[in-house]
PDB file of N, CA and C in Angstrom:
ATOM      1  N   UNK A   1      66.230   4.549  -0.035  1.00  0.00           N
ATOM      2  CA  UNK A   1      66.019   5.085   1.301  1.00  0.00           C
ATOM      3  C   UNK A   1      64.942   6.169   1.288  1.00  0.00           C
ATOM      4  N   UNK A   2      65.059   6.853   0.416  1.00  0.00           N
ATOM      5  CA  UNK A   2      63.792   8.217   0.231  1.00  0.00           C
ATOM      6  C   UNK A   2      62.428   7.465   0.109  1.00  0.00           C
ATOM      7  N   UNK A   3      61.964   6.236  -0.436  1.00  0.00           N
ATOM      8  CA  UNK A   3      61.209   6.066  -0.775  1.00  0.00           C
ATOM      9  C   UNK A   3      60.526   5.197   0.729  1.00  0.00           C
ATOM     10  N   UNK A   4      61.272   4.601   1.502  1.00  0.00           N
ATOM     11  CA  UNK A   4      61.210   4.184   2.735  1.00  0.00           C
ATOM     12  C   UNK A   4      60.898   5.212   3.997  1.00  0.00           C
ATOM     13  N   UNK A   5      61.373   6.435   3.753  1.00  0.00           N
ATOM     14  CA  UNK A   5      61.175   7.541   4.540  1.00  0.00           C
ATOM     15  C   UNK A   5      60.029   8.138   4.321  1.00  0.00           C
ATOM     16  N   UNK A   6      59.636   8.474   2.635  1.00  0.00           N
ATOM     17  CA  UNK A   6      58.429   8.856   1.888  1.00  0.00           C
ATOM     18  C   UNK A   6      57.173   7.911   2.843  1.00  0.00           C
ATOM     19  N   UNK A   7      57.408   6.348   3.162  1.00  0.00           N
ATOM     20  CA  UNK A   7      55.991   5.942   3.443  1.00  0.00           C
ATOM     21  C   UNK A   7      55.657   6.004   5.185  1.00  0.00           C
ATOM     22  N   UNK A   8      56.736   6.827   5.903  1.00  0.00           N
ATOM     23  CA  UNK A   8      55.976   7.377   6.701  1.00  0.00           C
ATOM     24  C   UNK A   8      55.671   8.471   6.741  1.00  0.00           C
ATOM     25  N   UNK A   9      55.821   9.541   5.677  1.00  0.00           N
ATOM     26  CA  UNK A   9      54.902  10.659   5.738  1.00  0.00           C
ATOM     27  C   UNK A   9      53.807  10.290   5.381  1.00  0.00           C
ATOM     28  N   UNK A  10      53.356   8.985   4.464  1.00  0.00           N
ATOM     29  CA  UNK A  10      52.096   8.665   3.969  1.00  0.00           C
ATOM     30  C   UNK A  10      51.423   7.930   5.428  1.00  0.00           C
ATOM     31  N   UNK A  11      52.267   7.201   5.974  1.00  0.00           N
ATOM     32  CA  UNK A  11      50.996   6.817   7.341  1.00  0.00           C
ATOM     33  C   UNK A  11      50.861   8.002   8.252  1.00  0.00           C
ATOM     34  N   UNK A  12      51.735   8.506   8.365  1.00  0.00           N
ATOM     35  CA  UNK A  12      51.547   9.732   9.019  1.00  0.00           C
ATOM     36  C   UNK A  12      50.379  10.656   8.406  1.00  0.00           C
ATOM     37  N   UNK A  13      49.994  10.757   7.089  1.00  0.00           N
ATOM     38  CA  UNK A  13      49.101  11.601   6.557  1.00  0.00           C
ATOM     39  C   UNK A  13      47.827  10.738   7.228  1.00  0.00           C
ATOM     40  N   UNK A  14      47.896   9.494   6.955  1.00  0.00           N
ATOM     41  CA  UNK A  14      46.896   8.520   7.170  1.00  0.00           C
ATOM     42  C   UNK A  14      46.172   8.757   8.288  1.00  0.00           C
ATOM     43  N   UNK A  15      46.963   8.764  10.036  1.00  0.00           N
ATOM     44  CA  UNK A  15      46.959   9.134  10.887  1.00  0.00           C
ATOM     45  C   UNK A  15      46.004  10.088  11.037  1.00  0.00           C
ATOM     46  N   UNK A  16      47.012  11.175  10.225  1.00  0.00           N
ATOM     47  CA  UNK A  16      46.293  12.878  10.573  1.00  0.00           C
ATOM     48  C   UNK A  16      44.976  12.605   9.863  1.00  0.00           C
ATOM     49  N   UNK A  17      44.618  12.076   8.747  1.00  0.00           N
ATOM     50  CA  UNK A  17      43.157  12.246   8.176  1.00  0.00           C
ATOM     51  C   UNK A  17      42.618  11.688   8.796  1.00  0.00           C
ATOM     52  N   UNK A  18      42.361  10.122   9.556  1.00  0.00           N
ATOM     53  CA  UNK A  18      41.669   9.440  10.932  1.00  0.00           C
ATOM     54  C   UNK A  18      41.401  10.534  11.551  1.00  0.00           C
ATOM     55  N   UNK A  19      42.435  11.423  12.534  1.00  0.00           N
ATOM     56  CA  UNK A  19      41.939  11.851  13.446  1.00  0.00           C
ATOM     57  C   UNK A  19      40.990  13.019  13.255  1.00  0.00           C
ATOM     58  N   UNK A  20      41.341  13.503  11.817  1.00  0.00           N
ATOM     59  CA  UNK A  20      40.563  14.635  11.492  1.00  0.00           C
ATOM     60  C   UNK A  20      38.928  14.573  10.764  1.00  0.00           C
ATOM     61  N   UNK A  21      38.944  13.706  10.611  1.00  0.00           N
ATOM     62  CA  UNK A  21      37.561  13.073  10.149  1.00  0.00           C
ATOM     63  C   UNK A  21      36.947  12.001  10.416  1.00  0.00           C
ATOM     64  N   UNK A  22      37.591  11.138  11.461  1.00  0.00           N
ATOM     65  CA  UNK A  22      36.642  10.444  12.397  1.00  0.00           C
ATOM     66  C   UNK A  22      36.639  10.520  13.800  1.00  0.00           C
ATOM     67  N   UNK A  23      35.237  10.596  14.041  1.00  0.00           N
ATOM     68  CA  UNK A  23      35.389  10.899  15.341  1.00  0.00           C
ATOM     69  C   UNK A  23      35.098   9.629  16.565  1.00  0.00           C
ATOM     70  N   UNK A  24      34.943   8.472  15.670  1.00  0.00           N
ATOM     71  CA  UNK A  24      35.406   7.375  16.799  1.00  0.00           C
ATOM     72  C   UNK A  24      37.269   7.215  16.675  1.00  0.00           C
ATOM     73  N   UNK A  25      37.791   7.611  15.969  1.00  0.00           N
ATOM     74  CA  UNK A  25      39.227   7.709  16.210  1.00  0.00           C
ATOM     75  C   UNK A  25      39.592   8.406  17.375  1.00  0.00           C
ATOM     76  N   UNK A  26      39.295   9.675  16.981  1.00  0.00           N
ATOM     77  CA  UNK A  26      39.524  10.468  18.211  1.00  0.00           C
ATOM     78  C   UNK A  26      39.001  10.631  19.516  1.00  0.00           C
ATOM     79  N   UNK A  27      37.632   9.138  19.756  1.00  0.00           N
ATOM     80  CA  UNK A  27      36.947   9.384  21.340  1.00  0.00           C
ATOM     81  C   UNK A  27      38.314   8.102  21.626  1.00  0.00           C
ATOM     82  N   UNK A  28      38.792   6.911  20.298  1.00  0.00           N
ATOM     83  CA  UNK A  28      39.395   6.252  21.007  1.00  0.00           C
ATOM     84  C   UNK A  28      41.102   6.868  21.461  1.00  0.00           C
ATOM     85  N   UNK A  29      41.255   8.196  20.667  1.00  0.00           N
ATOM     86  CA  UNK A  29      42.638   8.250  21.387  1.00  0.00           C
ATOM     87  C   UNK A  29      42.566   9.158  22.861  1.00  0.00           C
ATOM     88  N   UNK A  30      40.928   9.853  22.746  1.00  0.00           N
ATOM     89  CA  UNK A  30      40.987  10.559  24.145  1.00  0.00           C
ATOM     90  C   UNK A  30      40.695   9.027  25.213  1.00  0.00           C
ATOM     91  N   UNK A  31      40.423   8.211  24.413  1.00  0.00           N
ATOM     92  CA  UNK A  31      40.221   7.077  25.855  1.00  0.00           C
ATOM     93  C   UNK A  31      41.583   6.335  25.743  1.00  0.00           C
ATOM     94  N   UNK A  32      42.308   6.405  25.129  1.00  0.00           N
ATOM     95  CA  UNK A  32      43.629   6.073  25.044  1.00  0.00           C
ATOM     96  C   UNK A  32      44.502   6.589  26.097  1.00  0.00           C
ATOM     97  N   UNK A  33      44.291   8.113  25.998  1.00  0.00           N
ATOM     98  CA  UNK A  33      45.177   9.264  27.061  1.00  0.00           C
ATOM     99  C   UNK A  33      44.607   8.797  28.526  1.00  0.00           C
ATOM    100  N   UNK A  34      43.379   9.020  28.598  1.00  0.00           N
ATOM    101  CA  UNK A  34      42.962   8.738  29.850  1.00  0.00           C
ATOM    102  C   UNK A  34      43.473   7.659  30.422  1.00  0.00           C
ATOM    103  N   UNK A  35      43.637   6.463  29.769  1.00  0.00           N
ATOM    104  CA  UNK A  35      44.334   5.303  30.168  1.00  0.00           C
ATOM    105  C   UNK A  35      45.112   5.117  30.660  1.00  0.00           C
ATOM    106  N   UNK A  36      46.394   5.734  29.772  1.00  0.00           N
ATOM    107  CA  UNK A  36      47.414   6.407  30.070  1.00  0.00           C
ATOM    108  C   UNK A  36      47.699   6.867  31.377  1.00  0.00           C
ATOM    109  N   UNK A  37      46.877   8.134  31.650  1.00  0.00           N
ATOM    110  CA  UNK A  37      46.635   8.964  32.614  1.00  0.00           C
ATOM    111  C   UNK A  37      46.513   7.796  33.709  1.00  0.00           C
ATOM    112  N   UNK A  38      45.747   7.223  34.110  1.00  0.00           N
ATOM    113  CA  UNK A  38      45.008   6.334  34.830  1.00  0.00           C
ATOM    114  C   UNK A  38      46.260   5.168  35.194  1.00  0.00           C
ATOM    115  N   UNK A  39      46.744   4.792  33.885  1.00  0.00           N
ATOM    116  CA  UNK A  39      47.713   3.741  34.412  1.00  0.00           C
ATOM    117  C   UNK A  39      49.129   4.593  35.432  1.00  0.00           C
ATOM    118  N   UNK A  40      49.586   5.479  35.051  1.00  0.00           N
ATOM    119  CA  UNK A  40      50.556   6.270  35.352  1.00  0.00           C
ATOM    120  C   UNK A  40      50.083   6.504  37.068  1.00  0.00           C
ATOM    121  N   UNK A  41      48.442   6.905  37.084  1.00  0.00           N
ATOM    122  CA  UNK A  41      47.977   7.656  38.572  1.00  0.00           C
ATOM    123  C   UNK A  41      48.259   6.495  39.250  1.00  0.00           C
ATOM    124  N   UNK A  42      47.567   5.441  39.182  1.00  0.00           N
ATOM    125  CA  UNK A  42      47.710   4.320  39.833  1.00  0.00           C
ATOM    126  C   UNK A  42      49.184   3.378  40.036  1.00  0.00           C
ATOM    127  N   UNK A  43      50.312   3.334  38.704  1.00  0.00           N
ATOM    128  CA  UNK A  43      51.488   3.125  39.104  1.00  0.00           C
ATOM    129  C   UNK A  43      51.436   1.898  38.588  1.00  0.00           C
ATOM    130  N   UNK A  44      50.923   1.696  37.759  1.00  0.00           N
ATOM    131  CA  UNK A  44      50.760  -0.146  37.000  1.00  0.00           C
ATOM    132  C   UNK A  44      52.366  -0.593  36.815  1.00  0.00           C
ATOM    133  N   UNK A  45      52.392  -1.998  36.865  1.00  0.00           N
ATOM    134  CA  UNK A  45      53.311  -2.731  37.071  1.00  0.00           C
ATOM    135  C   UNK A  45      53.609  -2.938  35.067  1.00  0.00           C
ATOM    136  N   UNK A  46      55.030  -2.670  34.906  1.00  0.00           N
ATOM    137  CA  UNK A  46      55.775  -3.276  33.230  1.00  0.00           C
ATOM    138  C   UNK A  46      55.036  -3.774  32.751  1.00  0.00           C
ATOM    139  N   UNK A  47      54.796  -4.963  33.396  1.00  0.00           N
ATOM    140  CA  UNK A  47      53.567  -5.919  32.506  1.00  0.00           C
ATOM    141  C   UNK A  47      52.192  -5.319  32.174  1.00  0.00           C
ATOM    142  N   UNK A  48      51.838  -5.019  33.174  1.00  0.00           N
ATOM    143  CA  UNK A  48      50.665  -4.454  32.535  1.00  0.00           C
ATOM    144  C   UNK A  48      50.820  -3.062  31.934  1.00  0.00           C
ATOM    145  N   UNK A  49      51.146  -2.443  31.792  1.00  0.00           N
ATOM    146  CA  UNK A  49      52.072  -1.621  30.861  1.00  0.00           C
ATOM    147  C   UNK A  49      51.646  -2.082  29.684  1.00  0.00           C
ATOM    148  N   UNK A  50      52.764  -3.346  28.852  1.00  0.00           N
ATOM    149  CA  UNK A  50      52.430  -3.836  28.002  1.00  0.00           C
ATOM    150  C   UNK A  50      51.100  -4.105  27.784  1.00  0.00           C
ATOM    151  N   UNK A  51      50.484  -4.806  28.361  1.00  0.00           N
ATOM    152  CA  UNK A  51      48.696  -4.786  27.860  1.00  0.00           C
ATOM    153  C   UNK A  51      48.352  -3.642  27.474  1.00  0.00           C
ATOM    154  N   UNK A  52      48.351  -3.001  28.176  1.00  0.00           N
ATOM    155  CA  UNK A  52      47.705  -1.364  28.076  1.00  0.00           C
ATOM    156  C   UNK A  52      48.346  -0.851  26.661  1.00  0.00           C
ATOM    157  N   UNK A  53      49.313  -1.079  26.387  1.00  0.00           N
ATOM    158  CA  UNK A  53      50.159  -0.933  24.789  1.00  0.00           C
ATOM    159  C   UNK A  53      49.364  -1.899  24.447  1.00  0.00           C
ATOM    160  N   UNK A  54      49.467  -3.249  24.295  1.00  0.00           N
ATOM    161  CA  UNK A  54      49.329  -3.831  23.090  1.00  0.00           C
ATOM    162  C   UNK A  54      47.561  -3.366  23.073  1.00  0.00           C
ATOM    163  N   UNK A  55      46.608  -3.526  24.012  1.00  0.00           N
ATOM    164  CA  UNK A  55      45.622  -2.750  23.675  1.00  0.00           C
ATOM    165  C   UNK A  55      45.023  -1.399  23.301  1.00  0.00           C
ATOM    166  N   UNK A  56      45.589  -0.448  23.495  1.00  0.00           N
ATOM    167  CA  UNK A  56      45.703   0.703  22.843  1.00  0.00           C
ATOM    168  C   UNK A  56      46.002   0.772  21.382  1.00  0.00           C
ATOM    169  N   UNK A  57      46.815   0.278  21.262  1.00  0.00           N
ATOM    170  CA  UNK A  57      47.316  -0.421  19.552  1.00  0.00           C
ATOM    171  C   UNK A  57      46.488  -1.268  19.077  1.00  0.00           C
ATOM    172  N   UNK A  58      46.159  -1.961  19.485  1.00  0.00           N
ATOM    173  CA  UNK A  58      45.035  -3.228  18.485  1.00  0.00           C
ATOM    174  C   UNK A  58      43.479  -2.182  18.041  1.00  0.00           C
ATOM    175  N   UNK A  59      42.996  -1.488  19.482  1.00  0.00           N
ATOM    176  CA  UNK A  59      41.983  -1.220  19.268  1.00  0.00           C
ATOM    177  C   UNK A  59      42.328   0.742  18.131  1.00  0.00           C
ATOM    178  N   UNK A  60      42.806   0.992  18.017  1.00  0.00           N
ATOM    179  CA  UNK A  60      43.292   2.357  17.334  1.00  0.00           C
ATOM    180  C   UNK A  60      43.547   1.344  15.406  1.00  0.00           C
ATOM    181  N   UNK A  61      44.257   0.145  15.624  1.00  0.00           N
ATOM    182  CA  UNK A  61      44.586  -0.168  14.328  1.00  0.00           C
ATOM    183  C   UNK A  61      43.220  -0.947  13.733  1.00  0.00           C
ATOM    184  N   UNK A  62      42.660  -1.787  14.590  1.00  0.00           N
ATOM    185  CA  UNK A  62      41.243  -1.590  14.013  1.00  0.00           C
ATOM    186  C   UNK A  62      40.306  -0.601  13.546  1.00  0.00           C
ATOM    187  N   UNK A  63      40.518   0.147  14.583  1.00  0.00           N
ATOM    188  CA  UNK A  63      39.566   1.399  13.800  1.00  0.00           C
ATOM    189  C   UNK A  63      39.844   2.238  12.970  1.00  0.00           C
ATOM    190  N   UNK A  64      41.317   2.012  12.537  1.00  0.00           N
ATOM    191  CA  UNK A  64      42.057   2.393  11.162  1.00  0.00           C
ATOM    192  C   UNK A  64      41.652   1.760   9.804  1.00  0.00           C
ATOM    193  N   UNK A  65      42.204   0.168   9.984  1.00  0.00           N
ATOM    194  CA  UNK A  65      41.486  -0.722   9.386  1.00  0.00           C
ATOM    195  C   UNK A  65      40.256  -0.925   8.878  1.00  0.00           C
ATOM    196  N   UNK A  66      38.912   0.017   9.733  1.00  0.00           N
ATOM    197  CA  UNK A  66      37.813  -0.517   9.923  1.00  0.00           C
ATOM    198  C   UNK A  66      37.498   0.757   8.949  1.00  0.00           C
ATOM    199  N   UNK A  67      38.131   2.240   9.119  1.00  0.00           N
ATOM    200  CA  UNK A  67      37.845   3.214   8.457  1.00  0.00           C
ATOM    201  C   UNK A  67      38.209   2.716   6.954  1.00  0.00           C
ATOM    202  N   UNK A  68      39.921   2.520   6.731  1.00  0.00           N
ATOM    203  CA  UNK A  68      40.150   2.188   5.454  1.00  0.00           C
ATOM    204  C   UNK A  68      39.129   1.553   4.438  1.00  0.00           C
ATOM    205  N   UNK A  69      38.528   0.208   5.310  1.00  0.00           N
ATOM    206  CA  UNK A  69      37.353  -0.519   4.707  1.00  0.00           C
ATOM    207  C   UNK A  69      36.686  -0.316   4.151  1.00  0.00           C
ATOM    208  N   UNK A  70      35.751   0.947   5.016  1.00  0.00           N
ATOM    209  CA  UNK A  70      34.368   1.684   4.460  1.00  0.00           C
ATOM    210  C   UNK A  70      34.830   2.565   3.545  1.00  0.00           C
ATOM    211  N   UNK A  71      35.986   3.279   3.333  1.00  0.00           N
ATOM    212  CA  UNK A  71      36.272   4.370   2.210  1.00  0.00           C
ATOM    213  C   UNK A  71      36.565   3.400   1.004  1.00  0.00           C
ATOM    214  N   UNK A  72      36.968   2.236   0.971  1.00  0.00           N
ATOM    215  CA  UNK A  72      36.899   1.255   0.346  1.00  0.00           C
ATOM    216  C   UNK A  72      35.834   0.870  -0.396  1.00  0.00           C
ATOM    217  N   UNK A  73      35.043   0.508   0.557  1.00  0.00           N
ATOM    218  CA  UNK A  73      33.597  -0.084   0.222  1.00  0.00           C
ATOM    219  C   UNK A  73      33.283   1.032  -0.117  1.00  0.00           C
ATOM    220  N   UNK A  74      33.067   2.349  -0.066  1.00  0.00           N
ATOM    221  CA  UNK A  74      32.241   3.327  -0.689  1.00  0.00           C
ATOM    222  C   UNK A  74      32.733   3.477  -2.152  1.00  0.00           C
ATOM    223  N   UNK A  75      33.941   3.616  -1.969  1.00  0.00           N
ATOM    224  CA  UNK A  75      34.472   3.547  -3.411  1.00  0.00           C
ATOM    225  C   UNK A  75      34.305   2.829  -4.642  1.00  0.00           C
ATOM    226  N   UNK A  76      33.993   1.274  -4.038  1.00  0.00           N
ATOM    227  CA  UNK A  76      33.616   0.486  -5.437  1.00  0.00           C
ATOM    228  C   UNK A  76      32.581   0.344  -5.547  1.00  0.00           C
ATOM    229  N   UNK A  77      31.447   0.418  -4.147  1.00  0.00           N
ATOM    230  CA  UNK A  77      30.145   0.214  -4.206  1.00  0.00           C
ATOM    231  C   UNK A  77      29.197   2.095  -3.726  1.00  0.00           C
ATOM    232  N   UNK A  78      29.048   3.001  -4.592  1.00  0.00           N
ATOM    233  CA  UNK A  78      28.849   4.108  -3.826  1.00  0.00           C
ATOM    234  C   UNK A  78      27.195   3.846  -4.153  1.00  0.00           C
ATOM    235  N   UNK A  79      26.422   3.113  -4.573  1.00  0.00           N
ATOM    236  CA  UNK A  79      24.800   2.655  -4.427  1.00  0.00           C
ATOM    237  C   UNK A  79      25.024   1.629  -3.081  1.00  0.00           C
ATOM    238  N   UNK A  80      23.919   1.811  -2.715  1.00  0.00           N
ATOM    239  CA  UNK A  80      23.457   0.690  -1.688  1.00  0.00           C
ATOM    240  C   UNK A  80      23.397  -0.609  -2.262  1.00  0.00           C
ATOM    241  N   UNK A  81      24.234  -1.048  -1.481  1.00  0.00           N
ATOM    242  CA  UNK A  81      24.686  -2.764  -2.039  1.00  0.00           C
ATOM    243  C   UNK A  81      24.811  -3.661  -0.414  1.00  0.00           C
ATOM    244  N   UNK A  82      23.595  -4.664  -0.720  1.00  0.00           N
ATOM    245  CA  UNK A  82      23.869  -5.727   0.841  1.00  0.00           C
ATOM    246  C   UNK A  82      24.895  -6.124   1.449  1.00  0.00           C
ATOM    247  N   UNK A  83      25.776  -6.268   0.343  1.00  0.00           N
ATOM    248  CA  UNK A  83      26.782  -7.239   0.803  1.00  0.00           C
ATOM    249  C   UNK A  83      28.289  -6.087   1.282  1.00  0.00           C
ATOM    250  N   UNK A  84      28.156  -5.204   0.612  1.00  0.00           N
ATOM    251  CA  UNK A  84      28.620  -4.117   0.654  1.00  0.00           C
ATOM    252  C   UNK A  84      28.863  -3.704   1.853  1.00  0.00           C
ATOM    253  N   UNK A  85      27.363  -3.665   2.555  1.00  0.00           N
ATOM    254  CA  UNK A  85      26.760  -3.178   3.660  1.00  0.00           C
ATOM    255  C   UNK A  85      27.219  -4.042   4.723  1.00  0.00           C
ATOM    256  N   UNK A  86      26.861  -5.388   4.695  1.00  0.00           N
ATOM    257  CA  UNK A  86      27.858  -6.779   5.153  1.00  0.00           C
ATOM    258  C   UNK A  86      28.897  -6.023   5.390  1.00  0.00           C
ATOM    259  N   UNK A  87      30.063  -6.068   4.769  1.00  0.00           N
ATOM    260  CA  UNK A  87      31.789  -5.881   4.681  1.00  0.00           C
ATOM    261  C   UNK A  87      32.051  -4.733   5.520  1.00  0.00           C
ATOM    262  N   UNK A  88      30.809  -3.500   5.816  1.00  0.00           N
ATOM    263  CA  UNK A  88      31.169  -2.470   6.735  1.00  0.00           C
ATOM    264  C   UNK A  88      30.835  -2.507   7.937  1.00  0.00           C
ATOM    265  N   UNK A  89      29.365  -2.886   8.204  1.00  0.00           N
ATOM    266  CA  UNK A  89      29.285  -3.931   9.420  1.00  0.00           C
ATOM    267  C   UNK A  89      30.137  -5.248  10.283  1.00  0.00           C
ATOM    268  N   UNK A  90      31.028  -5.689   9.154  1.00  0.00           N
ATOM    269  CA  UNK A  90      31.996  -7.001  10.185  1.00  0.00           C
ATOM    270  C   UNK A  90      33.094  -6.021  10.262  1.00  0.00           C
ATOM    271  N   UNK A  91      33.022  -4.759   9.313  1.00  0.00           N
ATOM    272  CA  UNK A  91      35.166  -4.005  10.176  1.00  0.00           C
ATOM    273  C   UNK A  91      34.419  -3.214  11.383  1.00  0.00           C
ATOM    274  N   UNK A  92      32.877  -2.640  11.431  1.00  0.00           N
ATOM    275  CA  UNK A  92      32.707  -2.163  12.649  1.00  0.00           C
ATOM    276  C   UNK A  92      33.023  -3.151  13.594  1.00  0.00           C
ATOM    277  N   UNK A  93      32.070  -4.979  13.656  1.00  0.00           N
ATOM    278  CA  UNK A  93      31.993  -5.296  14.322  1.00  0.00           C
ATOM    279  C   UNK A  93      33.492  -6.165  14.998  1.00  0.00           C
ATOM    280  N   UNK A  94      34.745  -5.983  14.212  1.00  0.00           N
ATOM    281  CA  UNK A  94      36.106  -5.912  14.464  1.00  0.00           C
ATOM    282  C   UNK A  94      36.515  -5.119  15.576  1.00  0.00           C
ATOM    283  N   UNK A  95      36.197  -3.782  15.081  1.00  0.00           N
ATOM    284  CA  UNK A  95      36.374  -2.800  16.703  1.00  0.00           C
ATOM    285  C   UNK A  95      35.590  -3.283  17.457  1.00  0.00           C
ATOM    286  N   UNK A  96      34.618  -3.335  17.921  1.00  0.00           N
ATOM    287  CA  UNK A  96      33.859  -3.697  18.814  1.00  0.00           C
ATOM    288  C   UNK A  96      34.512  -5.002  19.395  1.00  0.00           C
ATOM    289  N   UNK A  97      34.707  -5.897  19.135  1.00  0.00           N
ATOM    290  CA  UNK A  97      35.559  -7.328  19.066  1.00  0.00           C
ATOM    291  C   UNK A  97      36.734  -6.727  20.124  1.00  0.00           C
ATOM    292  N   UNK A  98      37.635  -5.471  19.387  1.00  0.00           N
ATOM    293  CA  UNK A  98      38.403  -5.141  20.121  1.00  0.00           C
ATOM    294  C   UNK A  98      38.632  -4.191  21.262  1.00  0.00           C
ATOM    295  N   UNK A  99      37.916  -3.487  21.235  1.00  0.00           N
ATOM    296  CA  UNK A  99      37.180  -2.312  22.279  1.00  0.00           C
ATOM    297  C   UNK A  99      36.755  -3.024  23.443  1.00  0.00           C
ATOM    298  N   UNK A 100      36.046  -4.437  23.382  1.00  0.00           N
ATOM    299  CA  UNK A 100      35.371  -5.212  24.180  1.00  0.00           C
ATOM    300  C   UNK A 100      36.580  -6.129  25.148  1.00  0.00           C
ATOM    301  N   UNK A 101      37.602  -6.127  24.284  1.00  0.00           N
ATOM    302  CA  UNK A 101      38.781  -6.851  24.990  1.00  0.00           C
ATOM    303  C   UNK A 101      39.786  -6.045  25.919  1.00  0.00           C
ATOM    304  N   UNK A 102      39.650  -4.855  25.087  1.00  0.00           N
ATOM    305  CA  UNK A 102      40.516  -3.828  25.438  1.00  0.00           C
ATOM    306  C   UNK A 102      39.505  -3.515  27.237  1.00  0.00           C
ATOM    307  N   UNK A 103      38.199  -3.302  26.943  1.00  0.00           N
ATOM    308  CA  UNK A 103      37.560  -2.913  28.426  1.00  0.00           C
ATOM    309  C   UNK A 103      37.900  -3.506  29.248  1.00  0.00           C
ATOM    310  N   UNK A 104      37.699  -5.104  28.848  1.00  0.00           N
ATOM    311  CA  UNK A 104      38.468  -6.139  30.550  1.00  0.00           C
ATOM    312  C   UNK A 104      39.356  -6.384  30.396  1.00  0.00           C
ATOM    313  N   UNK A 105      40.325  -6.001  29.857  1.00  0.00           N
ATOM    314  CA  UNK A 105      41.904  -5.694  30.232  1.00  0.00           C
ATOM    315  C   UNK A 105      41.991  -4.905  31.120  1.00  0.00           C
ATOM    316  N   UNK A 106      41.419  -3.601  30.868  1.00  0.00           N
ATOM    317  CA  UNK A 106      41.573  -2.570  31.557  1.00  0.00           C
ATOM    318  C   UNK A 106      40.751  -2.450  33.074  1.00  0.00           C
ATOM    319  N   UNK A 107      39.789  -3.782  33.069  1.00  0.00           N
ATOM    320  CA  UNK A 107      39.177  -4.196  33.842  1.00  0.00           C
ATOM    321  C   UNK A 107      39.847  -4.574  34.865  1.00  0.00           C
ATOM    322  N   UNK A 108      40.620  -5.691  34.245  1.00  0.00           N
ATOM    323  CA  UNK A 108      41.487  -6.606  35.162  1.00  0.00           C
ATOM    324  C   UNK A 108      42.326  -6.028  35.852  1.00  0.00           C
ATOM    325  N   UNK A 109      43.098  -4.987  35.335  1.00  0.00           N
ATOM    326  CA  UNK A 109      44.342  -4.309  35.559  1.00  0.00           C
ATOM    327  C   UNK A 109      43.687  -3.199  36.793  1.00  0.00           C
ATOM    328  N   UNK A 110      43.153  -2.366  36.095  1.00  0.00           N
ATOM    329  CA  UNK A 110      42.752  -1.407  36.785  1.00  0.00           C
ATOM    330  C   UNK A 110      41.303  -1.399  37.853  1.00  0.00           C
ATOM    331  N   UNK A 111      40.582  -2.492  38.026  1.00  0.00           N
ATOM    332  CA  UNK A 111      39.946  -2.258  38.925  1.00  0.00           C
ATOM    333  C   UNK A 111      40.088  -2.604  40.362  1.00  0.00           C
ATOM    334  N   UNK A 112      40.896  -3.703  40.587  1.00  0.00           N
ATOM    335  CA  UNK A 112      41.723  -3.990  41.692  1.00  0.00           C
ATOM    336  C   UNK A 112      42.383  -3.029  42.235  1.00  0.00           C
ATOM    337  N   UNK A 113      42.993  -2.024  41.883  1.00  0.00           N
ATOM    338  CA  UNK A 113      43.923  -0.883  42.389  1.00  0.00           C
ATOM    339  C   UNK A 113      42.815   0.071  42.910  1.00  0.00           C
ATOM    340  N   UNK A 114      41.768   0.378  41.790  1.00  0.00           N
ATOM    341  CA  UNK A 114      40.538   1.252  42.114  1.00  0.00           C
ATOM    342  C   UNK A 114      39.992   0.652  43.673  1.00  0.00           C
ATOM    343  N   UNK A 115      39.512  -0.352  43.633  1.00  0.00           N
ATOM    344  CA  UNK A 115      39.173  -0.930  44.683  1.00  0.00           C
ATOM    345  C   UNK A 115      39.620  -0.837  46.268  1.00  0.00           C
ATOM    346  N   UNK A 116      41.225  -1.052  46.138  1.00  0.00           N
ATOM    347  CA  UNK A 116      41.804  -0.777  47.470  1.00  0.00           C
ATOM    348  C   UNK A 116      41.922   0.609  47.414  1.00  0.00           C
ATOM    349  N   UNK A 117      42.139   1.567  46.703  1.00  0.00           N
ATOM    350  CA  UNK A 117      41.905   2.982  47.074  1.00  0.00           C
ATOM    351  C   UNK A 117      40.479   3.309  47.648  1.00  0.00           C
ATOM    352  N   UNK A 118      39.609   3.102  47.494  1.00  0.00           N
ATOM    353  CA  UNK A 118      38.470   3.141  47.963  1.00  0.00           C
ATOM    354  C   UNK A 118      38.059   2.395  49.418  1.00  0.00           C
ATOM    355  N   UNK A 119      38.770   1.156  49.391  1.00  0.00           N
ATOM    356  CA  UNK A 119      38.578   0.886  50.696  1.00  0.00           C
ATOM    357  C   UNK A 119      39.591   1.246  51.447  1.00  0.00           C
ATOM    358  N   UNK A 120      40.703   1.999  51.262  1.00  0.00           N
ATOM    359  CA  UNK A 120      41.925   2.160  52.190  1.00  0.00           C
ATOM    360  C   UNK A 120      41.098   3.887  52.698  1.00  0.00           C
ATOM    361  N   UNK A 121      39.861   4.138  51.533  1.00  0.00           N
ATOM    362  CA  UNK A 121      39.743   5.569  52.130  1.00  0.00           C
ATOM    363  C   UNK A 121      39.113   5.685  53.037  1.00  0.00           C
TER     364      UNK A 121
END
């Protein structure tokens, strides 16, 4: 059991070093909050709720993922190596993949509501 408890202080450390040394982590959890914020102002329906979770989560664990990678790749390759260079370019282009999905979600959801507020004004 200690040793099960032990590995969330280790993602938890994980966490805290993301947010403390990258700073696309932390524009994505201030665009995370805002979301948040935004879904709450507007009053989104359960379901979309869930989107807004499962996208908030995909795009935060990619860019976890995408960090792990490159400290990775620096580690076995710390000279400039192509392919190297390859492997950090496809975990960027992962976020992006997901950032891009995450926008018209948030598209779908939230611009319709935007919309009739604006014309109801």
């Amino acid at each position: 059991m200690k040793k099960f408890i032990r590995g969330f202080g280790y993602a938890f450390n994980g966490l805290a070093h993301a947010t403390k040394t990258q700073l696309n982590f932390r524009v994505h959890l201030v665009v995370a909050l805002i979301t948040v914020y935004t879904g709450y102002a507007l009053r989104i329906a359960t379901n979309e709720w869930l989107w807004i979770a499962c996208c908030i989560a995909l795009v935060l664990m990619s860019e976890l993922f995408n960090t792990a990678l490159e400290f990775l790749t620096d580690l076995v390759s710390p000279e400039y190596n192509k392919t190297a260079g390859h492997v950090k370019d496809m975990g960027a282009a992962a976020v992006v993949v997901a950032a891009l999905f995450a926008l018209i979600t948030g598209l779908v959801i939230f611009l319709p509501k935007i919309l009739l507020l604006i014309h109801a004004a």
